[in-house]
N, C-alpha and C. Protein backbone atom coordinates (compact mmCIF):
# COMPACT_ATOMS: atom_id res chain seq x y z
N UNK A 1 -7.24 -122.15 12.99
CA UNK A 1 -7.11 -121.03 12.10
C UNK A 1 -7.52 -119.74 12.77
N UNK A 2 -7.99 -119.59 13.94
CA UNK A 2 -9.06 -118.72 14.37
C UNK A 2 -7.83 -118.55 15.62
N UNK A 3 -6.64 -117.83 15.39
CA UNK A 3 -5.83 -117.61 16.30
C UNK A 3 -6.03 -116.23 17.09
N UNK A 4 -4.91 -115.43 18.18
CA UNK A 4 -5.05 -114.23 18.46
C UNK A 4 -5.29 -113.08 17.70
N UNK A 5 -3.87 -113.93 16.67
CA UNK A 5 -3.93 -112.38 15.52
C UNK A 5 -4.56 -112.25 14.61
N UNK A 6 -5.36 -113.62 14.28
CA UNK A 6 -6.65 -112.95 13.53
C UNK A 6 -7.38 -112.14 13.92
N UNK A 7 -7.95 -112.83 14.74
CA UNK A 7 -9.49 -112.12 15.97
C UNK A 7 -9.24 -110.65 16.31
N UNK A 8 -7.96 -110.45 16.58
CA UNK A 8 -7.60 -108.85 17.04
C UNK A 8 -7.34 -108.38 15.78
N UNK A 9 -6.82 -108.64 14.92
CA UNK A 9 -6.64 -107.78 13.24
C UNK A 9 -8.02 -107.61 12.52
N UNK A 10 -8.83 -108.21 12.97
CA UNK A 10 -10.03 -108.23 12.91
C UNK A 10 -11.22 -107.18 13.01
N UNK A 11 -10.75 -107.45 14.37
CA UNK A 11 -11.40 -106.42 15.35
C UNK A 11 -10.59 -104.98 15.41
N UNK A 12 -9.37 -104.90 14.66
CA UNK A 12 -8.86 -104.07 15.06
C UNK A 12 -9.26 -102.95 13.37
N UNK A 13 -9.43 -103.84 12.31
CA UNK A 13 -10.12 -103.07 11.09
C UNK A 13 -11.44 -102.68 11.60
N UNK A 14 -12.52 -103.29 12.12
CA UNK A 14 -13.84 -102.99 12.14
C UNK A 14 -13.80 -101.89 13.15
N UNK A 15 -12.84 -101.73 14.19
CA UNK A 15 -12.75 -100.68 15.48
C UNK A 15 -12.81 -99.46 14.27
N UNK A 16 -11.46 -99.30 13.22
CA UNK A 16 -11.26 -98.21 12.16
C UNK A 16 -12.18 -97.84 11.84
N UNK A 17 -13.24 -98.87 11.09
CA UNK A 17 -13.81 -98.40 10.01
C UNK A 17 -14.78 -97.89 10.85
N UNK A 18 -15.67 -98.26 12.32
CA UNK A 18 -16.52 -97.45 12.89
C UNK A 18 -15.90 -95.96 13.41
N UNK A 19 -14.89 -95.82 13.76
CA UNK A 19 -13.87 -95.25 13.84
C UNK A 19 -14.31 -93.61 13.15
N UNK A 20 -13.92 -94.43 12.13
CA UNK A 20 -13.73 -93.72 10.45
C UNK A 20 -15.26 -93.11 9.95
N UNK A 21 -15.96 -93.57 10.18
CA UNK A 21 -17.77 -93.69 10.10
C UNK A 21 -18.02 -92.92 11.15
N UNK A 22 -17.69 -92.65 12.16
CA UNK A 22 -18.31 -91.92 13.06
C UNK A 22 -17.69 -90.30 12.96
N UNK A 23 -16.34 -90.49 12.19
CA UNK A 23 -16.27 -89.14 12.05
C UNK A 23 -16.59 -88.27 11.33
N UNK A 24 -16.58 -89.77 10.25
CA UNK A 24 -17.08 -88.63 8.47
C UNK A 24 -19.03 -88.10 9.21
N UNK A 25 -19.23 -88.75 9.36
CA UNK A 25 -20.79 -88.57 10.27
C UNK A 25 -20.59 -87.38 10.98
N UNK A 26 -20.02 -87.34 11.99
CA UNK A 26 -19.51 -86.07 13.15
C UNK A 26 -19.32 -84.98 11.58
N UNK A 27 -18.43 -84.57 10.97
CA UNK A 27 -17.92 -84.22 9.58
C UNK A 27 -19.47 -83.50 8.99
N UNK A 28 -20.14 -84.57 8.17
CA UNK A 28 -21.23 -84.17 8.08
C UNK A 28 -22.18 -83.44 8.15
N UNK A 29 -22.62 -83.75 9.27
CA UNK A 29 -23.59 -82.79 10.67
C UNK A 29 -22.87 -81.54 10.99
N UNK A 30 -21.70 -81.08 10.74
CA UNK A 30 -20.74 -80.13 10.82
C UNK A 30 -21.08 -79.16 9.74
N UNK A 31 -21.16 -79.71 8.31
CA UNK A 31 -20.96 -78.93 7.51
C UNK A 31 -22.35 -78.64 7.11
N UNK A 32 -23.39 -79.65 7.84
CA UNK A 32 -24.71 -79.22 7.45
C UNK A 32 -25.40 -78.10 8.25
N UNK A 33 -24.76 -77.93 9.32
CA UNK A 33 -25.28 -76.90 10.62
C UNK A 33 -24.39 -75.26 9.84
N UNK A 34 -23.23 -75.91 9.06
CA UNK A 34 -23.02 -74.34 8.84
C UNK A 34 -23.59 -74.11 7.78
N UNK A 35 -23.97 -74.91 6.65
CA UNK A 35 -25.05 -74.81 5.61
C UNK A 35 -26.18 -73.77 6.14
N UNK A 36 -26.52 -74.29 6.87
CA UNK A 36 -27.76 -73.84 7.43
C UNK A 36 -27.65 -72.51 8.28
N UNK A 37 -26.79 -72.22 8.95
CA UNK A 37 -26.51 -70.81 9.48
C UNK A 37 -25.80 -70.04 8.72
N UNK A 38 -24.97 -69.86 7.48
CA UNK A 38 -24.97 -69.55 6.24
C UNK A 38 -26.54 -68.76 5.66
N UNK A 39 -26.98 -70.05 5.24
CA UNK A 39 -28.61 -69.44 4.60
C UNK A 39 -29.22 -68.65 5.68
N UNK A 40 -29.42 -68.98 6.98
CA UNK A 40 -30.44 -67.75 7.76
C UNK A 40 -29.62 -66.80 7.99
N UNK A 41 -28.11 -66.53 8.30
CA UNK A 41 -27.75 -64.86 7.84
C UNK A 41 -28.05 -64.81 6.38
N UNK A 42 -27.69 -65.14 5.26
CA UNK A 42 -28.15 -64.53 4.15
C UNK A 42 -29.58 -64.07 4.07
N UNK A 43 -30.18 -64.86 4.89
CA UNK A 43 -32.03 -64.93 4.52
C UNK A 43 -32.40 -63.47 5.51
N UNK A 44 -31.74 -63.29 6.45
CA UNK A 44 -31.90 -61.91 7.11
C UNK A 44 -31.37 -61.13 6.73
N UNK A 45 -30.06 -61.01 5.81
CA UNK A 45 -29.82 -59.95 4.70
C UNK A 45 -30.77 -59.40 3.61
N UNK A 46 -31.44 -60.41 3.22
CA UNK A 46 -32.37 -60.50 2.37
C UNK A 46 -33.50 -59.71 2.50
N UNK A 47 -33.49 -60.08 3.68
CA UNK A 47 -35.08 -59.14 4.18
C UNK A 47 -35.00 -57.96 4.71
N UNK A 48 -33.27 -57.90 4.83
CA UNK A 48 -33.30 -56.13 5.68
C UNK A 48 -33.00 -55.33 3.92
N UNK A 49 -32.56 -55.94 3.16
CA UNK A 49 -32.88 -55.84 1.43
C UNK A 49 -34.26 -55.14 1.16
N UNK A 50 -35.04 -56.36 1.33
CA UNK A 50 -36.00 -56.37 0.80
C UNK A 50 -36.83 -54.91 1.68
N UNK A 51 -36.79 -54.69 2.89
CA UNK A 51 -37.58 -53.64 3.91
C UNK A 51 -36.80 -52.29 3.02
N UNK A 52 -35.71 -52.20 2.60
CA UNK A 52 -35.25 -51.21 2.63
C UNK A 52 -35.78 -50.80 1.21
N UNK A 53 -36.20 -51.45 -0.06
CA UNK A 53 -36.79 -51.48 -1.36
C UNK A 53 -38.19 -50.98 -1.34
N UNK A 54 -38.34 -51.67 -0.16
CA UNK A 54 -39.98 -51.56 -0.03
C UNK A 54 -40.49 -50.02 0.77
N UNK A 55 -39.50 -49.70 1.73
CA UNK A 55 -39.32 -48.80 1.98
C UNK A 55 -38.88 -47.58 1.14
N UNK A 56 -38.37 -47.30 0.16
CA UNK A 56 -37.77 -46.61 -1.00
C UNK A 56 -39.32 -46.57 -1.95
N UNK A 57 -40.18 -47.77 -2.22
CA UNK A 57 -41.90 -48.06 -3.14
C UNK A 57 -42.25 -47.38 -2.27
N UNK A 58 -43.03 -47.55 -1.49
CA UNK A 58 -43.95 -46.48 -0.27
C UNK A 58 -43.86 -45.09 -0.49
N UNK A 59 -42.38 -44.72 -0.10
CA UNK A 59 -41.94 -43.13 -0.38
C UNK A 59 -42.71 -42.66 -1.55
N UNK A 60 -42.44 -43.46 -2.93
CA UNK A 60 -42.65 -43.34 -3.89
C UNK A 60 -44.25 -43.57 -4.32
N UNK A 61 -44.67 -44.28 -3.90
CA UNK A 61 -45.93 -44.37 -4.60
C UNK A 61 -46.59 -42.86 -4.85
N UNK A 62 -48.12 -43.32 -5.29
CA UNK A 62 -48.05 -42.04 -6.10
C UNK A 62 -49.11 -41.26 -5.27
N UNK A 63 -49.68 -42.02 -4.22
CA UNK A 63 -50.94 -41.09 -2.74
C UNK A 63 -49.93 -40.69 -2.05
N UNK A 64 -48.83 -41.23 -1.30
CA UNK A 64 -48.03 -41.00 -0.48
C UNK A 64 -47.08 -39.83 -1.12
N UNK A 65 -46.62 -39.72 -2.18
CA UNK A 65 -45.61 -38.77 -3.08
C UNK A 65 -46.47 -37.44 -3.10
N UNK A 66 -47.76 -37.95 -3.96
CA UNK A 66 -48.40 -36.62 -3.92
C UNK A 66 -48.68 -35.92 -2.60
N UNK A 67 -49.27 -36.52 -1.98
CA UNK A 67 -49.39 -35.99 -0.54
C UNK A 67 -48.47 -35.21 0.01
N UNK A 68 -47.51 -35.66 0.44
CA UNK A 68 -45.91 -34.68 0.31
C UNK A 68 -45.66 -33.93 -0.31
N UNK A 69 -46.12 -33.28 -1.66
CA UNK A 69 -45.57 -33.00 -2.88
C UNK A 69 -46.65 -31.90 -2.14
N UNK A 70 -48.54 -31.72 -2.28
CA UNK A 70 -49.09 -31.00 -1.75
C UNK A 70 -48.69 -30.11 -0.81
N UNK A 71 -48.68 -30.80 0.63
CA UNK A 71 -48.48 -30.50 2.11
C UNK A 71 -46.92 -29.20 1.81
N UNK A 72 -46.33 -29.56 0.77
CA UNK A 72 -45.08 -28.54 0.85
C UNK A 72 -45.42 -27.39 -0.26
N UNK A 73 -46.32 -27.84 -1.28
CA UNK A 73 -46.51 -26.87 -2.00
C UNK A 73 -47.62 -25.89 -1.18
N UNK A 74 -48.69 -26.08 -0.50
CA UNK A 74 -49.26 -25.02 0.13
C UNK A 74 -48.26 -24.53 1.29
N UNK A 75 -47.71 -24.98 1.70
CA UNK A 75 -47.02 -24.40 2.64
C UNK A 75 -45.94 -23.33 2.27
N UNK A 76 -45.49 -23.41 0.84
CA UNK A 76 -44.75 -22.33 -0.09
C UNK A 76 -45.58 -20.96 -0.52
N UNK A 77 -46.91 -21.76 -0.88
CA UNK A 77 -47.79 -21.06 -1.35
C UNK A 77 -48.77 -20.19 -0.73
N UNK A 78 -48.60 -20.44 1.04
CA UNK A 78 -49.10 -19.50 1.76
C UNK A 78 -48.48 -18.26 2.12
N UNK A 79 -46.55 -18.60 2.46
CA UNK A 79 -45.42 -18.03 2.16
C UNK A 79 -45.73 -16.58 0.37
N UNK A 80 -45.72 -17.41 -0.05
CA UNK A 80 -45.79 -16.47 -1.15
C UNK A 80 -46.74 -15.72 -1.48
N UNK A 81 -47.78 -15.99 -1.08
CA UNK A 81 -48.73 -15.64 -1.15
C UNK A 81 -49.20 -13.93 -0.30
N UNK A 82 -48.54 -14.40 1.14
CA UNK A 82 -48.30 -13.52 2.20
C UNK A 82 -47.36 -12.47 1.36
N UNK A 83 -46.27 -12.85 0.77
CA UNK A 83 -45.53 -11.63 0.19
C UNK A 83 -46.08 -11.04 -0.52
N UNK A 84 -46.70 -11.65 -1.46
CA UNK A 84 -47.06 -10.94 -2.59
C UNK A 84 -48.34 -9.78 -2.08
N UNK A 85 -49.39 -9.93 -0.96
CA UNK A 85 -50.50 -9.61 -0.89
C UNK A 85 -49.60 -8.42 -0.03
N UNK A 86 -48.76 -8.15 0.56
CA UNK A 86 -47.87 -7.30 1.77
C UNK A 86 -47.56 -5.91 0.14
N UNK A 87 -47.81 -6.05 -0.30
CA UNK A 87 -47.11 -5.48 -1.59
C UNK A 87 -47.63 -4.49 -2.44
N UNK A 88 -48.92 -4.07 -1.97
CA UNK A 88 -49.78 -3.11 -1.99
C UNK A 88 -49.14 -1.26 -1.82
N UNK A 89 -49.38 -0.51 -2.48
CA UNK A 89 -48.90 0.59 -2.04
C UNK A 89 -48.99 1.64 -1.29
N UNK A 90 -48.92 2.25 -0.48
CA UNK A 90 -49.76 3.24 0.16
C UNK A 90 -50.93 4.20 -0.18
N UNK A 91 -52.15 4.40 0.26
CA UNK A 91 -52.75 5.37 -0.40
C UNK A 91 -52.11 6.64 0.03
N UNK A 92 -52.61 7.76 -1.43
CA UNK A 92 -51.42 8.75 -1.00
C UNK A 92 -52.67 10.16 -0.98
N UNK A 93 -52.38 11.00 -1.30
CA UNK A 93 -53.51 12.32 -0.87
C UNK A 93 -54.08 12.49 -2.04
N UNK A 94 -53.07 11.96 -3.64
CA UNK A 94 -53.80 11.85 -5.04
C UNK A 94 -54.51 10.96 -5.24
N UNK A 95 -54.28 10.04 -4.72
CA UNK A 95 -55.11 8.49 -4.83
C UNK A 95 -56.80 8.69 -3.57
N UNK A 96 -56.80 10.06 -2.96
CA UNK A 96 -58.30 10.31 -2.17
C UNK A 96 -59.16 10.92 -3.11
N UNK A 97 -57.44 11.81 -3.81
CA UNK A 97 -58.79 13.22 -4.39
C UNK A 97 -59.21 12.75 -6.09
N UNK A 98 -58.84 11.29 -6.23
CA UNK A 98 -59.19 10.80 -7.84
C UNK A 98 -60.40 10.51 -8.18
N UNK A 99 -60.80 10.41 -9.06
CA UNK A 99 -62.67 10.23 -9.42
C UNK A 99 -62.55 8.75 -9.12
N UNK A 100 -63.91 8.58 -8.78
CA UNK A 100 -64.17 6.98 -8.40
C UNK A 100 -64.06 6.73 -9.25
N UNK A 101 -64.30 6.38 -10.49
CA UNK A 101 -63.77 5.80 -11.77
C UNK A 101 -62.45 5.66 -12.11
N UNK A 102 -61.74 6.30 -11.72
CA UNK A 102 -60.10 5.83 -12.11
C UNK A 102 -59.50 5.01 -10.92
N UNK A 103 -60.62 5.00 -9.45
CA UNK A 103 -60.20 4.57 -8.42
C UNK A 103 -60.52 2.97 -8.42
N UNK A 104 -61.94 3.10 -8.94
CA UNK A 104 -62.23 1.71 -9.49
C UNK A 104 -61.33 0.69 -10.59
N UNK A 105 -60.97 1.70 -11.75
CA UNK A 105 -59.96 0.76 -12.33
C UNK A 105 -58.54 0.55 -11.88
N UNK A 106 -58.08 1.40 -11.06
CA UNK A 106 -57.13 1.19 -10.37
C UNK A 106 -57.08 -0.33 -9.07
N UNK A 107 -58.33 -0.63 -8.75
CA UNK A 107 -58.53 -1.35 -7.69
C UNK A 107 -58.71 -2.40 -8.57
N UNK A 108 -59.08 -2.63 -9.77
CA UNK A 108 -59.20 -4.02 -10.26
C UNK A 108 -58.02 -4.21 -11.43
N UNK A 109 -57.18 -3.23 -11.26
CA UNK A 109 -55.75 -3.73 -12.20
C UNK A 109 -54.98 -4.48 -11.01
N UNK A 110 -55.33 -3.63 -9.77
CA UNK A 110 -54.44 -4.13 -8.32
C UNK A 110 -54.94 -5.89 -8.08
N UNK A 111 -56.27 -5.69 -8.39
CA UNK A 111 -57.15 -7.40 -7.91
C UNK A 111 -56.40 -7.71 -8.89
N UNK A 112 -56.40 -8.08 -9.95
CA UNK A 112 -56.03 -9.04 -11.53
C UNK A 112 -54.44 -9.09 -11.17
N UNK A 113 -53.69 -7.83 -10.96
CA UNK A 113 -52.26 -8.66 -10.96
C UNK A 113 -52.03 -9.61 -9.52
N UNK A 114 -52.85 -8.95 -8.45
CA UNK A 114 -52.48 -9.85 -7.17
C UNK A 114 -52.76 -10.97 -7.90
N UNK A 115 -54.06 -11.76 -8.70
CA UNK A 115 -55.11 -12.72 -8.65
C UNK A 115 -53.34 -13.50 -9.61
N UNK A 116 -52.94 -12.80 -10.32
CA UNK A 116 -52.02 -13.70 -11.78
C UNK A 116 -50.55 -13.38 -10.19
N UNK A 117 -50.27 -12.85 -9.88
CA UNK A 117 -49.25 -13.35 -9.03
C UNK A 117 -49.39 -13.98 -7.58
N UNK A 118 -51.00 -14.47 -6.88
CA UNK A 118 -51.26 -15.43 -6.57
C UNK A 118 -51.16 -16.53 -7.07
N UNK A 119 -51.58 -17.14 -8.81
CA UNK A 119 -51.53 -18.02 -9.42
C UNK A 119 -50.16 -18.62 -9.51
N UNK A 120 -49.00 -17.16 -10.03
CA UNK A 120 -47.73 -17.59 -9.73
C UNK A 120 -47.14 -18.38 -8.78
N UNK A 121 -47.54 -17.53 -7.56
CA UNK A 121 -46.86 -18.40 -6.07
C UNK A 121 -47.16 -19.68 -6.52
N UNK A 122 -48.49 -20.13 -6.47
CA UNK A 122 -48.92 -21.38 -6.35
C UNK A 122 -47.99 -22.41 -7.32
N UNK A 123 -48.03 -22.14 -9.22
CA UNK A 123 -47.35 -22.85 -9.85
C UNK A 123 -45.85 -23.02 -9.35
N UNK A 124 -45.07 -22.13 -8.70
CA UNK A 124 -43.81 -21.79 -8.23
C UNK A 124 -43.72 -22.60 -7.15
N UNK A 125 -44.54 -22.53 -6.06
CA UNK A 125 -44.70 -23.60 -4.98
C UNK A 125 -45.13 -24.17 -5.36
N UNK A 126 -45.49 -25.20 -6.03
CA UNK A 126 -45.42 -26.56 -7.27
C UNK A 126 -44.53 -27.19 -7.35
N UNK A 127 -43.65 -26.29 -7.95
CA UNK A 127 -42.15 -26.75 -8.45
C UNK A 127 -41.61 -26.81 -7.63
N UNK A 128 -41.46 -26.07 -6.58
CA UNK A 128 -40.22 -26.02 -6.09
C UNK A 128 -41.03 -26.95 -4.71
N UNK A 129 -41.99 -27.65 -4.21
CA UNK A 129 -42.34 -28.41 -3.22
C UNK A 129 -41.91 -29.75 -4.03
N UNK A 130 -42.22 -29.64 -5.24
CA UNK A 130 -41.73 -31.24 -6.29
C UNK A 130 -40.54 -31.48 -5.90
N UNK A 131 -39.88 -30.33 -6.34
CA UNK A 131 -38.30 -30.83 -6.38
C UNK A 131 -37.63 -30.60 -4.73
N UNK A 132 -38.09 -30.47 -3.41
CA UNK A 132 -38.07 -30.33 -2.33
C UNK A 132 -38.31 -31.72 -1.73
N UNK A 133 -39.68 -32.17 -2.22
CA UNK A 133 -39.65 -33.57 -1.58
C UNK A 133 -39.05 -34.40 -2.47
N UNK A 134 -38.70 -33.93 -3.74
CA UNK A 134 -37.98 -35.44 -4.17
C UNK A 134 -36.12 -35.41 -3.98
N UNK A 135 -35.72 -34.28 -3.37
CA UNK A 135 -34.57 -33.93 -3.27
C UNK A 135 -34.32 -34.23 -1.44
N UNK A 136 -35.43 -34.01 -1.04
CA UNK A 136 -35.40 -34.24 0.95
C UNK A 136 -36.02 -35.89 1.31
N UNK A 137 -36.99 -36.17 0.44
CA UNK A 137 -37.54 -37.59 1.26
C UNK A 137 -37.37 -38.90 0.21
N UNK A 138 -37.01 -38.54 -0.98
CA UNK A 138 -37.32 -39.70 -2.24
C UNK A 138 -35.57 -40.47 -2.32
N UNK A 139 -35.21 -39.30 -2.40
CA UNK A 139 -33.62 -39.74 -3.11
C UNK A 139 -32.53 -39.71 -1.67
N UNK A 140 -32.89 -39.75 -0.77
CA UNK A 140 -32.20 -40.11 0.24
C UNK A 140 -32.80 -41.61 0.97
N UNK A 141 -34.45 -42.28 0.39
CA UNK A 141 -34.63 -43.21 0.72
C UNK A 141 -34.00 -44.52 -0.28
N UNK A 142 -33.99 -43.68 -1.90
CA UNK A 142 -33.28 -44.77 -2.88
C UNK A 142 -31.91 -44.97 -2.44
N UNK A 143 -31.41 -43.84 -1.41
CA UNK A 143 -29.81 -43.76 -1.90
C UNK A 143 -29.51 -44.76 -0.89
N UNK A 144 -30.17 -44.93 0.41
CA UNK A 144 -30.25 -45.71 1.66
C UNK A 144 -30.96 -47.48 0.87
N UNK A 145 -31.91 -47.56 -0.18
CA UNK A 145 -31.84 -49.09 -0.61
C UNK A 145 -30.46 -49.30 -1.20
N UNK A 146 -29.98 -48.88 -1.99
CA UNK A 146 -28.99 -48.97 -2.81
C UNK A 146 -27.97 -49.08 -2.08
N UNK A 147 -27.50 -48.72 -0.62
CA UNK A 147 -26.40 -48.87 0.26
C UNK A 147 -26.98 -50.59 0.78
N UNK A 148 -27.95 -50.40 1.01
CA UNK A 148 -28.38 -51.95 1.71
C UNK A 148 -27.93 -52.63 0.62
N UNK A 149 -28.67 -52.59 -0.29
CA UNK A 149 -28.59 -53.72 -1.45
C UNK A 149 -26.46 -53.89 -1.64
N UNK A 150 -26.36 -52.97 -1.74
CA UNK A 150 -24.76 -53.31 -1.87
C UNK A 150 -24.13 -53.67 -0.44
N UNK A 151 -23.92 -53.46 0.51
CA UNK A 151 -23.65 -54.23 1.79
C UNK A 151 -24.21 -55.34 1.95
N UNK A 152 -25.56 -55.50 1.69
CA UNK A 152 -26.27 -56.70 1.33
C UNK A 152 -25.18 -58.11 0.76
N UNK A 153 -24.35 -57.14 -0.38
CA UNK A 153 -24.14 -57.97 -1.46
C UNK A 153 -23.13 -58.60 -0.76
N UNK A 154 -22.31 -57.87 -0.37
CA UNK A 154 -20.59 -57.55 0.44
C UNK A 154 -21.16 -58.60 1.30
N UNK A 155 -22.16 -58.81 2.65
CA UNK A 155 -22.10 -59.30 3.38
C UNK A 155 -22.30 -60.72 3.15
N UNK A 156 -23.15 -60.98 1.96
CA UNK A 156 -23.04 -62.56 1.74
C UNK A 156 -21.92 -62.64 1.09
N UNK A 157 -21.27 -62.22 0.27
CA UNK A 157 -20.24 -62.78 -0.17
C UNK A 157 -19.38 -63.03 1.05
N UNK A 158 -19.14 -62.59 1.77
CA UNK A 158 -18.11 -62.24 3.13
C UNK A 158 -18.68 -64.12 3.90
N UNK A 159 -20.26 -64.02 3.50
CA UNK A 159 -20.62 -64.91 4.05
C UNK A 159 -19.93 -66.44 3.68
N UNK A 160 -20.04 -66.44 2.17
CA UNK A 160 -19.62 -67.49 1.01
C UNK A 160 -18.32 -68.08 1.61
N UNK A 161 -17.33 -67.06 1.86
CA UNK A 161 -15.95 -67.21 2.18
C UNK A 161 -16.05 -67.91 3.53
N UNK A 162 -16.57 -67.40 4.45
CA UNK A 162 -17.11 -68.15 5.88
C UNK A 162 -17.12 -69.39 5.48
N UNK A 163 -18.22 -69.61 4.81
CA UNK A 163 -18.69 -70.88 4.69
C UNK A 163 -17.43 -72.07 4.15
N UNK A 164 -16.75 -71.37 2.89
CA UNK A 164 -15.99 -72.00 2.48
C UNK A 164 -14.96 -72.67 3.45
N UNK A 165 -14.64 -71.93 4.12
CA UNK A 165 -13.82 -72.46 5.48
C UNK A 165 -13.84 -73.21 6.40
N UNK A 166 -15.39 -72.82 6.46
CA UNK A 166 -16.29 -73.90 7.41
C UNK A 166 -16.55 -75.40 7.07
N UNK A 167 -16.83 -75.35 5.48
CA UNK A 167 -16.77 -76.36 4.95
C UNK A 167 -15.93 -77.51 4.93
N UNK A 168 -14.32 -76.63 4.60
CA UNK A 168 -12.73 -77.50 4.45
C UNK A 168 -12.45 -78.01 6.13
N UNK A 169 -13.07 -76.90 6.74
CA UNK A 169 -12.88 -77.40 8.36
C UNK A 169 -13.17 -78.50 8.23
N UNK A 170 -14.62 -78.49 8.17
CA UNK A 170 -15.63 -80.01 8.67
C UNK A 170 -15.10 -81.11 7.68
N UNK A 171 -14.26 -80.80 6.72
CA UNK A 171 -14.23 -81.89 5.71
C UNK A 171 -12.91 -82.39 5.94
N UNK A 172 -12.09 -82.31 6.63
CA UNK A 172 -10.81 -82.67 7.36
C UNK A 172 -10.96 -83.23 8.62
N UNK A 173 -12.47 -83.23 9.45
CA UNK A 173 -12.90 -83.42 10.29
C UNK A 173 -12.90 -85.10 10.12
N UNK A 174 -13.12 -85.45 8.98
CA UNK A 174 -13.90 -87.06 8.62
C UNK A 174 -12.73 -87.72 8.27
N UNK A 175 -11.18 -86.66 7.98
CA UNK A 175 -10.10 -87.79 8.05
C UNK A 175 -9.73 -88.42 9.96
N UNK A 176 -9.37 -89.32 10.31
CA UNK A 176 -9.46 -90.03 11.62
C UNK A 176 -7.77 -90.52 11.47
N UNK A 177 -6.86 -90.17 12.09
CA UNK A 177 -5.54 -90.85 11.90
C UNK A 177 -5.62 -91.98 12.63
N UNK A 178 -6.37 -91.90 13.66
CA UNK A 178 -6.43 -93.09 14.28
C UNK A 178 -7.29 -94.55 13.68
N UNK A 179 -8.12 -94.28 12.98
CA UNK A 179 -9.10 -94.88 12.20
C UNK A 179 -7.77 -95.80 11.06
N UNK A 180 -7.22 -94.59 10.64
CA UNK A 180 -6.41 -95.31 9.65
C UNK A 180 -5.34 -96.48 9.83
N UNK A 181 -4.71 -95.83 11.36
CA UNK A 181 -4.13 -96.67 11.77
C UNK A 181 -4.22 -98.44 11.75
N UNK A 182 -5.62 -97.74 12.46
CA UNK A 182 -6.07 -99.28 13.30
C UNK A 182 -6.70 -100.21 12.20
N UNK A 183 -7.35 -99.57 11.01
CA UNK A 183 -7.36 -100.20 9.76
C UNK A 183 -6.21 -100.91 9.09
N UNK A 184 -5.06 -100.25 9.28
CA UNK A 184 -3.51 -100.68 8.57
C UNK A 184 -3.39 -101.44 9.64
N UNK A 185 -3.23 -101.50 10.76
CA UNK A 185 -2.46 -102.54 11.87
C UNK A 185 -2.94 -104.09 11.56
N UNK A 186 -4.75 -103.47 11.09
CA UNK A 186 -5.60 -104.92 11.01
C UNK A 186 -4.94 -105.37 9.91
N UNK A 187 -5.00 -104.98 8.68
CA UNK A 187 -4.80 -105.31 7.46
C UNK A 187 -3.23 -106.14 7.79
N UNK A 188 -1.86 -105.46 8.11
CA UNK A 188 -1.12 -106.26 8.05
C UNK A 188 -1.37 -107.31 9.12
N UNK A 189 -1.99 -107.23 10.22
CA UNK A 189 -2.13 -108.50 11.29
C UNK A 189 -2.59 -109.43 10.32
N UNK A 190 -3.78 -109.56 9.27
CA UNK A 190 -4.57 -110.71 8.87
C UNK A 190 -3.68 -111.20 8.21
N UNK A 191 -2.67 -110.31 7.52
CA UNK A 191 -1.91 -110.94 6.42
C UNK A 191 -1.13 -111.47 6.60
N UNK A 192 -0.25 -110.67 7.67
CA UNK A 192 0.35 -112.00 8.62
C UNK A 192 -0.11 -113.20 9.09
N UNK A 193 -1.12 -113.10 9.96
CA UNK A 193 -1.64 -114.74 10.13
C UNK A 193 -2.27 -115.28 9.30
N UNK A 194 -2.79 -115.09 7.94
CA UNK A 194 -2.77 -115.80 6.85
C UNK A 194 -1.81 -116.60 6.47
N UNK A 195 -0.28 -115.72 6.93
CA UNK A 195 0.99 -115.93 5.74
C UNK A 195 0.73 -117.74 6.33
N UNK A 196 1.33 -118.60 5.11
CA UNK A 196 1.67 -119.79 5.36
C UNK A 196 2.96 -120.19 4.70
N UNK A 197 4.03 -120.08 6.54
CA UNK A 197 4.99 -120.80 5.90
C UNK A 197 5.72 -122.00 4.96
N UNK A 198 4.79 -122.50 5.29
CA UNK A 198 5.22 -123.82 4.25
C UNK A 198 4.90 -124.13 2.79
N UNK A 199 3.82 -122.75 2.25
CA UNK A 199 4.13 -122.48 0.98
C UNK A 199 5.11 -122.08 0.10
N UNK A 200 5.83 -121.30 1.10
CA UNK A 200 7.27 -121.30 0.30
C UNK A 200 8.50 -121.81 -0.10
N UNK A 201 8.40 -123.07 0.38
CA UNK A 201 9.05 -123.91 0.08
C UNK A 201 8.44 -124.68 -0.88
């Protein structure tokens, strides 16, 4: 019973099926390596995400904001300050020959408005250092997360599609034509040397 064409139809299914097993395996290990290089570009998207958010908080916090917000308001406010004090009028030959008493109130109407349009500069360079750093350093760092975060988005998706490809690759990888073959060759060999002629009669 134990003829050629058993033994080789035999051997010729089990060749397949290791065949067949070694590729879906090969297959496998394929689609698990792009699994995995998939997730670490996403995971470094993530974090150039995450730097750029965190970077955008910092700007923002409220030592770092104010600080900025300061450093530009005195720097307006020395500016203005300089103008306003330049602004004095000339003494003139009536302003020598006036009684010290009208010279005196004249010199402290001059102190009190410098003192209220010193105060001005300052509230003025306030505002306008507020809306300076949040117009020069705040909203050009949100506008720069918000580009990450959306390229961010673009690039994994871009990634997804990769993968998807990568996937159908490796998964066409584990069909074996040859595997199949040599599986079918076995299958009809056994069945052939099974067949027994003399049953049909």
């Amino acid at each position: 019973m134990c003829d050629p064409m058993t033994i080789g139809s035999i051997v010729a299914q089990g060749a397949g099926v290791a065949l067949q097993n070694r590729n879906a395996n090969r297959a496998n290990a394929v689609q698990a390596l792009r699994m995995q290089q998939t997730r670490e570009r996403n995971r470094g998207l993530e974090d150039q995400q995450a730097a750029a958010i965190q970077n955008s908080t910092n700007a923002i916090a409220s030592n770092v904001g104010k600080q900025g917000i300061e450093a530009a308001g005195n720097e307006l406010s020395k500016i203005l300050q300089a103008a306003l004090s330049q602004r004095k009028g000339p003494v003139t030959a009536s302003d020598r020959s006036a009684p010290k008493v009208f010279m005196d109130q004249s010199t402290a109407a001059q102190i009190a408005t410098n003192m209220r349009a010193a105060q001005d500069a300052q509230n003025v360079a306030k505002l306008d250092a507020a809306n300076r750093f949040l117009t020069q350093t705040i909203a050009p760092k949100i506008a720069d997360s918000a580009a990450t975060g959306q390229l961010t988005g673009n690039f994994m998706r871009g990634n997804t599609n990769v993968l998807d490809t990568g996937m159908r690759s490796a998964a066409s990888m584990a069909r074996s034509p040859m595997a199949q073959l040599l599986q079918g060759a076995g299958q009809v060999g056994l069945g052939y040397s099974l067949y027994d002629p003399d049953k049909e009669a």
